[in-house]
Protein backbone atom coordinates (compact mmCIF):
# COMPACT_ATOMS: atom_id res chain seq x y z
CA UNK A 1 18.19 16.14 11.80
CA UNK A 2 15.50 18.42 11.35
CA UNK A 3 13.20 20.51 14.05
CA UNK A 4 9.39 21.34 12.51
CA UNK A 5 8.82 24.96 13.75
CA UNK A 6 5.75 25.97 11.89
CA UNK A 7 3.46 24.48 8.87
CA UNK A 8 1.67 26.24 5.89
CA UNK A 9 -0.69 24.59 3.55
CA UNK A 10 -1.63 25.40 -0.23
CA UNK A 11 -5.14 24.24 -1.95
CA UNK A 12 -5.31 22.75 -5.29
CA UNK A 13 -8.63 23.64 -6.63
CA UNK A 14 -10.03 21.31 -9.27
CA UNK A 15 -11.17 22.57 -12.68
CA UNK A 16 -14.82 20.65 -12.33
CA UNK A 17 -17.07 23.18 -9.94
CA UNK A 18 -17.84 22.65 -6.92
CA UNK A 19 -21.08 23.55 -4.53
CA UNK A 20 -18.30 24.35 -1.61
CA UNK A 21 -14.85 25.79 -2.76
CA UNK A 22 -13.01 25.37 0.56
CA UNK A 23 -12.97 21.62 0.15
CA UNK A 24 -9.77 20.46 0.66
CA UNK A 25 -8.53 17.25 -0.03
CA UNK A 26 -6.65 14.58 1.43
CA UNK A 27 -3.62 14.69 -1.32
CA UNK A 28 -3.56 18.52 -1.36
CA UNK A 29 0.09 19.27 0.02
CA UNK A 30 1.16 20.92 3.30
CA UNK A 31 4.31 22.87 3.92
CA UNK A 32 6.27 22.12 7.03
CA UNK A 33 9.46 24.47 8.30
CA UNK A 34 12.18 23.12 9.37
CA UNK A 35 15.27 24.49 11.17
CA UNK A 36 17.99 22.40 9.23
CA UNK A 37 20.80 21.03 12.30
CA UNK A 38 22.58 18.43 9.83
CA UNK A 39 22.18 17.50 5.76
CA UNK A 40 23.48 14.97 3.72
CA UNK A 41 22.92 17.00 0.47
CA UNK A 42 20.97 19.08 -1.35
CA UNK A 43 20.54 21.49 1.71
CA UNK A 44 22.67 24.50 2.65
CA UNK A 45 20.28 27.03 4.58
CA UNK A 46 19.42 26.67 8.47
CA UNK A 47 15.79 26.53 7.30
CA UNK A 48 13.72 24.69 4.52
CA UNK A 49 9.86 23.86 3.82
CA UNK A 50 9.33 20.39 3.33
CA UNK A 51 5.80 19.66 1.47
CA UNK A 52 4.14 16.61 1.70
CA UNK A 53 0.36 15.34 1.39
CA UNK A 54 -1.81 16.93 3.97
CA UNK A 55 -3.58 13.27 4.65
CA UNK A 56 -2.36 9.75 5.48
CA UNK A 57 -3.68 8.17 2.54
CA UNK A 58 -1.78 9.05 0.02
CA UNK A 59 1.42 8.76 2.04
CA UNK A 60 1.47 12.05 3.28
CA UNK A 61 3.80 12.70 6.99
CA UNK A 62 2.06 14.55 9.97
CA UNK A 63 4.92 16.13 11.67
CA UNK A 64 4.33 17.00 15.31
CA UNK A 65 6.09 20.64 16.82
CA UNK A 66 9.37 20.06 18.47
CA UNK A 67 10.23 16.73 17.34
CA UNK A 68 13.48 15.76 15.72
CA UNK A 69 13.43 14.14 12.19
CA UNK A 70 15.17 12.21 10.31
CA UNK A 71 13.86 13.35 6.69
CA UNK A 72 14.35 12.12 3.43
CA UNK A 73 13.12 13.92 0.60
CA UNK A 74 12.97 14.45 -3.38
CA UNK A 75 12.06 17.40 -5.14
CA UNK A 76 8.69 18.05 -6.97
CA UNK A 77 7.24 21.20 -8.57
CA UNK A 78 11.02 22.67 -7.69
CA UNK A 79 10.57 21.93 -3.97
CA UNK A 80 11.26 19.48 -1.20
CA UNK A 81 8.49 16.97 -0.84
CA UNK A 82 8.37 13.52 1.15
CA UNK A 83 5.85 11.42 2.64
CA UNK A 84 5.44 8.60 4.89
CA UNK A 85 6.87 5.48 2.52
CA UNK A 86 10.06 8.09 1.79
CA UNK A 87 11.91 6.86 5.27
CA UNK A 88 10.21 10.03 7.22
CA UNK A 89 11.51 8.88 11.21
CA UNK A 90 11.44 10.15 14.45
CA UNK A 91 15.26 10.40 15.47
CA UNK A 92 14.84 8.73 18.26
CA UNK A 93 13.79 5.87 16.51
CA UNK A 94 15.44 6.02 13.20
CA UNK A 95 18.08 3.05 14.38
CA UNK A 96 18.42 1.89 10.90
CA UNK A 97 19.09 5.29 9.30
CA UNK A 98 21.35 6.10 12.27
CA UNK A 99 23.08 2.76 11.54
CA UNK A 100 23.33 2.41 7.83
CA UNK A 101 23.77 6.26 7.03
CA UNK A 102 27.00 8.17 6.44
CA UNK A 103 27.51 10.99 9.14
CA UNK A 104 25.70 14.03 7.86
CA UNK A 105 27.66 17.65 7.36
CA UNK A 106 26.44 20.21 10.16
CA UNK A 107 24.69 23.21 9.10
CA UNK A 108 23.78 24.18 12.78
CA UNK A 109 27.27 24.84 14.30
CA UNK A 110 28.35 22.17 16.74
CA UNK A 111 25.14 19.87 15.98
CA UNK A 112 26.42 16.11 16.06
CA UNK A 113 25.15 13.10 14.12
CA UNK A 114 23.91 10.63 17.03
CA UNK A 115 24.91 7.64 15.20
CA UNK A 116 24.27 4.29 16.25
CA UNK A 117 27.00 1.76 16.64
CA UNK A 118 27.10 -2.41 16.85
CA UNK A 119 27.29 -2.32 20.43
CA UNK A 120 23.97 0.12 20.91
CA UNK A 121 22.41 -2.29 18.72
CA UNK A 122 23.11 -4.76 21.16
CA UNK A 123 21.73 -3.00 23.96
CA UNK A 124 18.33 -2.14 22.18
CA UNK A 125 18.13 -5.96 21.75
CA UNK A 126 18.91 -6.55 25.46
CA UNK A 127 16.69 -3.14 27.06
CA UNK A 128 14.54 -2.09 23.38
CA UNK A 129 10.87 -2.59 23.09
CA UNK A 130 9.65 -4.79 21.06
CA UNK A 131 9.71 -2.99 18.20
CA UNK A 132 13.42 -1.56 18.70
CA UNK A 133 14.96 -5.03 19.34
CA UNK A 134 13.06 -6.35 16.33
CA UNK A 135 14.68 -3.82 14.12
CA UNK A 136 18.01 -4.23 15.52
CA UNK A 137 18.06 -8.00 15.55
CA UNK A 138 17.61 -7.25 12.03
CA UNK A 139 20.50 -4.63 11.28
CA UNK A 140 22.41 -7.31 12.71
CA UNK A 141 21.57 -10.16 10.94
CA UNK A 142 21.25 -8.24 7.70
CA UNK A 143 25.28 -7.23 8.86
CA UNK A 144 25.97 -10.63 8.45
CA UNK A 145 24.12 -12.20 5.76
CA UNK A 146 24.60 -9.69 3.30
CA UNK A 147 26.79 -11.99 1.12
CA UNK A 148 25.34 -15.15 1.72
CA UNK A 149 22.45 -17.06 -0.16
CA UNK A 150 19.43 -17.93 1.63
CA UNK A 151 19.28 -14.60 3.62
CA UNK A 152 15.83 -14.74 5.46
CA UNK A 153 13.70 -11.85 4.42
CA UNK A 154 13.20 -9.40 6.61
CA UNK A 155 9.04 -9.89 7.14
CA UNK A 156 10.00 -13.36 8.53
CA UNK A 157 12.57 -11.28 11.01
CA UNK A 158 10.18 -9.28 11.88
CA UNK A 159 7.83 -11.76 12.60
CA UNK A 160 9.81 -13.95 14.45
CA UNK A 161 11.37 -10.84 16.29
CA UNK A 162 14.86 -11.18 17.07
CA UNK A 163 15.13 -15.21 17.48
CA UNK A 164 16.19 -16.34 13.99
CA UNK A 165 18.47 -13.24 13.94
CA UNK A 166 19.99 -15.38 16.97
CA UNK A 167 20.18 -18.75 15.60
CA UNK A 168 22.08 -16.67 12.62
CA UNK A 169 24.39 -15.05 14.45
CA UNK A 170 24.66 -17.65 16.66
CA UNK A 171 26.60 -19.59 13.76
CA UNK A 172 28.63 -16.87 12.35
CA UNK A 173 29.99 -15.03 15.09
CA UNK A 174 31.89 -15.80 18.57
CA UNK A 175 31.08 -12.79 20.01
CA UNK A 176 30.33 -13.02 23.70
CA UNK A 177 28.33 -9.42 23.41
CA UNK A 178 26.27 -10.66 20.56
CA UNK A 179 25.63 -14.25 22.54
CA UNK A 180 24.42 -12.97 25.75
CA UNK A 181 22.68 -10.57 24.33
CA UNK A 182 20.46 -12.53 22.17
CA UNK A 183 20.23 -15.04 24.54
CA UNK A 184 18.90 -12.19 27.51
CA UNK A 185 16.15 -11.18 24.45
CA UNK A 186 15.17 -15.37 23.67
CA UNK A 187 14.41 -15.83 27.48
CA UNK A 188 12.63 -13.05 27.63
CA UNK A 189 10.53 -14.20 24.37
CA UNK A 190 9.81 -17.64 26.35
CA UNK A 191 7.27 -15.58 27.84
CA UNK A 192 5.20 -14.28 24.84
CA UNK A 193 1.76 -15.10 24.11
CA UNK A 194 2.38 -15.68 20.59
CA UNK A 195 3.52 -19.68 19.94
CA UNK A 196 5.49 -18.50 16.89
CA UNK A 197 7.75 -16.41 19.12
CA UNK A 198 7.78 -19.11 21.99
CA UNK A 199 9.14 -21.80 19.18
CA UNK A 200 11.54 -19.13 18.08
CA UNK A 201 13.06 -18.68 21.30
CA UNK A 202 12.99 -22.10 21.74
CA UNK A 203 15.06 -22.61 18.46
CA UNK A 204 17.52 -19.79 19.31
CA UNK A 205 18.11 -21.13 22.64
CA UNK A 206 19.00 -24.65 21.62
CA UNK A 207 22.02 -22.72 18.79
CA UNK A 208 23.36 -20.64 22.03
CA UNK A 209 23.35 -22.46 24.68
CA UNK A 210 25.38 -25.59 26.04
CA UNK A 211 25.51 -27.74 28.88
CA UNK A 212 22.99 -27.50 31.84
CA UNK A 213 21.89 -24.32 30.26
CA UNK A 214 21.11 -26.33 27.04
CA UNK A 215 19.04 -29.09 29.46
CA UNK A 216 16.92 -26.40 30.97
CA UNK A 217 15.75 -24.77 27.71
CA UNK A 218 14.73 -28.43 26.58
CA UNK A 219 13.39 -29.24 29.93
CA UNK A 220 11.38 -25.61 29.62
CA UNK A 221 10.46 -26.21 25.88
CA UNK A 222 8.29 -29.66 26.93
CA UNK A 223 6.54 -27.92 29.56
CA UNK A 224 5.17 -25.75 27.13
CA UNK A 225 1.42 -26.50 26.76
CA UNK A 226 1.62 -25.85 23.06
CA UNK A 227 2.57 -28.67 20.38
CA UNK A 228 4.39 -26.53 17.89
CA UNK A 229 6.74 -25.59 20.79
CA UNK A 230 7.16 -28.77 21.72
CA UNK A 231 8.10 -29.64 18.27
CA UNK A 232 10.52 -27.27 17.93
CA UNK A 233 12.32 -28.63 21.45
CA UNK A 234 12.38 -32.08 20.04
CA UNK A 235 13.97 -30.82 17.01
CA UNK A 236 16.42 -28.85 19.27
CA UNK A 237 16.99 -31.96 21.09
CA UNK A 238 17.92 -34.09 17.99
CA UNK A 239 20.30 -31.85 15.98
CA UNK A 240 22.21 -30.72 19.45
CA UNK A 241 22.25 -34.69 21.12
CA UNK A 242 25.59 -35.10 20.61
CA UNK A 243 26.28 -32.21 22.76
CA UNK A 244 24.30 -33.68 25.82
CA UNK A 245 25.87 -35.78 28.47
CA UNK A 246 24.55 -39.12 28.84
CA UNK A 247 22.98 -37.71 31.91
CA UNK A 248 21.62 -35.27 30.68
CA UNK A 249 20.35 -36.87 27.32
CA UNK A 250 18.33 -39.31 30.03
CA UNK A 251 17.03 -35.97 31.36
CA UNK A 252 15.43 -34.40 28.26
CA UNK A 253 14.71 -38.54 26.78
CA UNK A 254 12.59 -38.38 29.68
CA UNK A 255 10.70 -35.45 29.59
CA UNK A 256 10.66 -36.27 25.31
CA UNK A 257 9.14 -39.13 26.63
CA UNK A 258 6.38 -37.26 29.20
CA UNK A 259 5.36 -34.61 25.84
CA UNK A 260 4.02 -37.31 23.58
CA UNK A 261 1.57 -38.56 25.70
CA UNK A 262 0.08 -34.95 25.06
CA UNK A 263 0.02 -35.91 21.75
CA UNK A 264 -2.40 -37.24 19.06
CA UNK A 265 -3.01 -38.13 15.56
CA UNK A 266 0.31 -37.61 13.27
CA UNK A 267 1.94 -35.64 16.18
CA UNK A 268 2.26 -38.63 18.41
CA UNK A 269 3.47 -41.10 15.32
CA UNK A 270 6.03 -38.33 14.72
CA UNK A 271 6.86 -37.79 18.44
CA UNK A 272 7.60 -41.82 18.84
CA UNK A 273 9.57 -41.86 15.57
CA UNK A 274 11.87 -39.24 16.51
CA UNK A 275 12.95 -41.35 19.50
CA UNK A 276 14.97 -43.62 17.62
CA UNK A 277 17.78 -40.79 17.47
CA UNK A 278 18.49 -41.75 21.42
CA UNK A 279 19.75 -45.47 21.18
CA UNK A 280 21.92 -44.86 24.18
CA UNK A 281 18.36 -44.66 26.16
CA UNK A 282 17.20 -47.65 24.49
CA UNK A 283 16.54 -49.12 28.09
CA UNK A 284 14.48 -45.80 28.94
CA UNK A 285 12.87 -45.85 25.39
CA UNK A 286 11.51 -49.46 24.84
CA UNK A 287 9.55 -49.88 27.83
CA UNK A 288 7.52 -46.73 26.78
CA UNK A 289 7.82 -47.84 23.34
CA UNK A 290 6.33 -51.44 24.10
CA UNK A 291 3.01 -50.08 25.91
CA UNK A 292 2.66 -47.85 23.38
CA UNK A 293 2.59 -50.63 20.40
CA UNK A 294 0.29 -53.04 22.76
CA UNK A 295 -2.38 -50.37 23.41
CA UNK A 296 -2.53 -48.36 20.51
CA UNK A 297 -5.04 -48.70 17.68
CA UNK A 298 -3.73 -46.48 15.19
CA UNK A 299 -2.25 -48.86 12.34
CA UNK A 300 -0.02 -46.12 11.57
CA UNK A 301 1.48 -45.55 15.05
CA UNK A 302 1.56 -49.32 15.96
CA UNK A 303 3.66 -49.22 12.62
CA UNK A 304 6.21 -46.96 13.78
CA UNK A 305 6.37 -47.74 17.29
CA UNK A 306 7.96 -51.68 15.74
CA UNK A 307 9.71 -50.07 13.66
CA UNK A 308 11.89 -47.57 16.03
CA UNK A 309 11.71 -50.60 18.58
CA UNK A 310 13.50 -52.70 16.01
CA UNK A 311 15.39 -49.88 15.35
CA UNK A 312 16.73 -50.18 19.21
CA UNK A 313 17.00 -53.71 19.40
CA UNK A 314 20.12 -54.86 21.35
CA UNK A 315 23.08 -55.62 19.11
């Protein structure tokens, strides 16, 4: 943990001439002193210039005055350089070297290492911003992945925010902190104007929560006015039916039911195929299922709507 205090710059001058000799160029370093509070190696003085490219562009860290760093560096020309793909953080927000990093020796005396434990991690994901929550939901599912095969990468995470970290976790822990947690962040992601993240929650809703809870989140996924969320919900719906009471499997059959006449082209063949996973609503189901093959016109849903009605047939 590092404090910027002052900055010094040195000019590289090129050996071609030039009609101005105070250009200065974007990859030409800049100092940057530092009082030193904690280290992990390589530092033993209270104070050290860090160098690193004076412009953006080729990677180089703008440090702003009284800021606390997180800084990792290398040495090159015999002195400390980094830059911004080097892991160059804010403190505040450095939650995965704060995480993942051993506790750093104090060179400041009594400066302390704020490190960040599981259970922070699981209040960013309830109270973070968007960003925070994203990274933690990833910590977390990294935490419990690491030895498995088919670990998503972390873009998709990111993407995706913290949901598939919840459908994850969802299977490998019984945690109640790690459940509600994830399941306060999904809600709140039912909201977002990006489908991807409303069929995320969706999908991370349907792995952590049962009962009435579990009807609701279906009932909420239909009303959603976009297909691919509705597609997820229906998917939801099929791999957690045996968890639904016969009530409430009516419940969610119904509004199943309502979504597909918002449907067209392959959707709605799809929709009306995926009913035949309810047989105990058969006598919900065929009625729908029999309008539906005498008024349709689409020789491929006509064919699937016999076929899940045969499907159904009384024994």
């Amino acid at each position: 943990m590092r404090r910027r205090t002052s900055s010094s710059s040195e000019r590289r001058k090129a050996p071609s001439t030039r009609e101005n000799d105070d250009f200065e160029s974007g990859s030409d370093p800049i100092g940057y002193l530092f009082c030193v509070d904690l280290a992990w190696k390589g530092v033993v003085t209270d104070t050290i210039t860090v160098w690193t490219a004076r412009s953006e562009v080729p990677c180089g860290y703008r440090f702003q005055p009284g800021e606390d760093y997180v800084v990792l560096a290398w040495t090159r020309d015999g002195r400390p350089s980094t830059g911004m793909c080097s892991g160059v953080e804010r403190l505040n927000k450095a939650l995965a070297a704060r995480y993942l990093l051993p506790e750093p020796v104090p060179v400041k005396p009594g400066a302390t290492w704020p490190a960040v434990s599981r259970d922070v991690l699981l209040d960013f994901l309830r109270f973070g911003s968007s960003h925070d929550n994203a990274i933690a939901a990833t910590l977390l599912a990294e935490e419990i992945m690491v030895h498995k095969p088919g670990k998503p990468s972390p873009a998709r995470l990111l993407t995706w925010a913290a949901a598939e970290s919840a459908r994850i976790l969802a299977a490998e822990t019984d945690s109640t902190a790690v459940t509600a947690g994830l399941t306060a962040l999904a809600y709140q992601r039912l909201e977002d104007d990006g489908v991807w993240i409303r069929a995320a929650a969706i999908e991370a809703l349907g792995a952590l929560t049962h009962g009435d809870e579990l009807t609701r989140v279906i009932h909420r996924g239909f009303a959603d006015p976009d297909e691919m969320v509705r597609g997820t919900t229906r998917t939801v719906m099929i791999g957690r039916r045996a968890d639904l009471s016969d009530a409430a499997a009516t419940t969610c059959v119904t509004d199943f039911i309502a979504s597909i006449g918002a449907m067209s082209g392959q959707n709605r063949w799809v929709g009306v195929d995926q009913l035949r996973f309810f047989p105990a609503q058969r006598a919900l189901i065929r009625p729908f299922l029999q309008a539906v093959a005498d008024t349709a016109t689409e020789e491929q849903l006509v064919r699937t709507t016999r076929k899940v009605l045969n499907v159904l047939a009384d024994d």
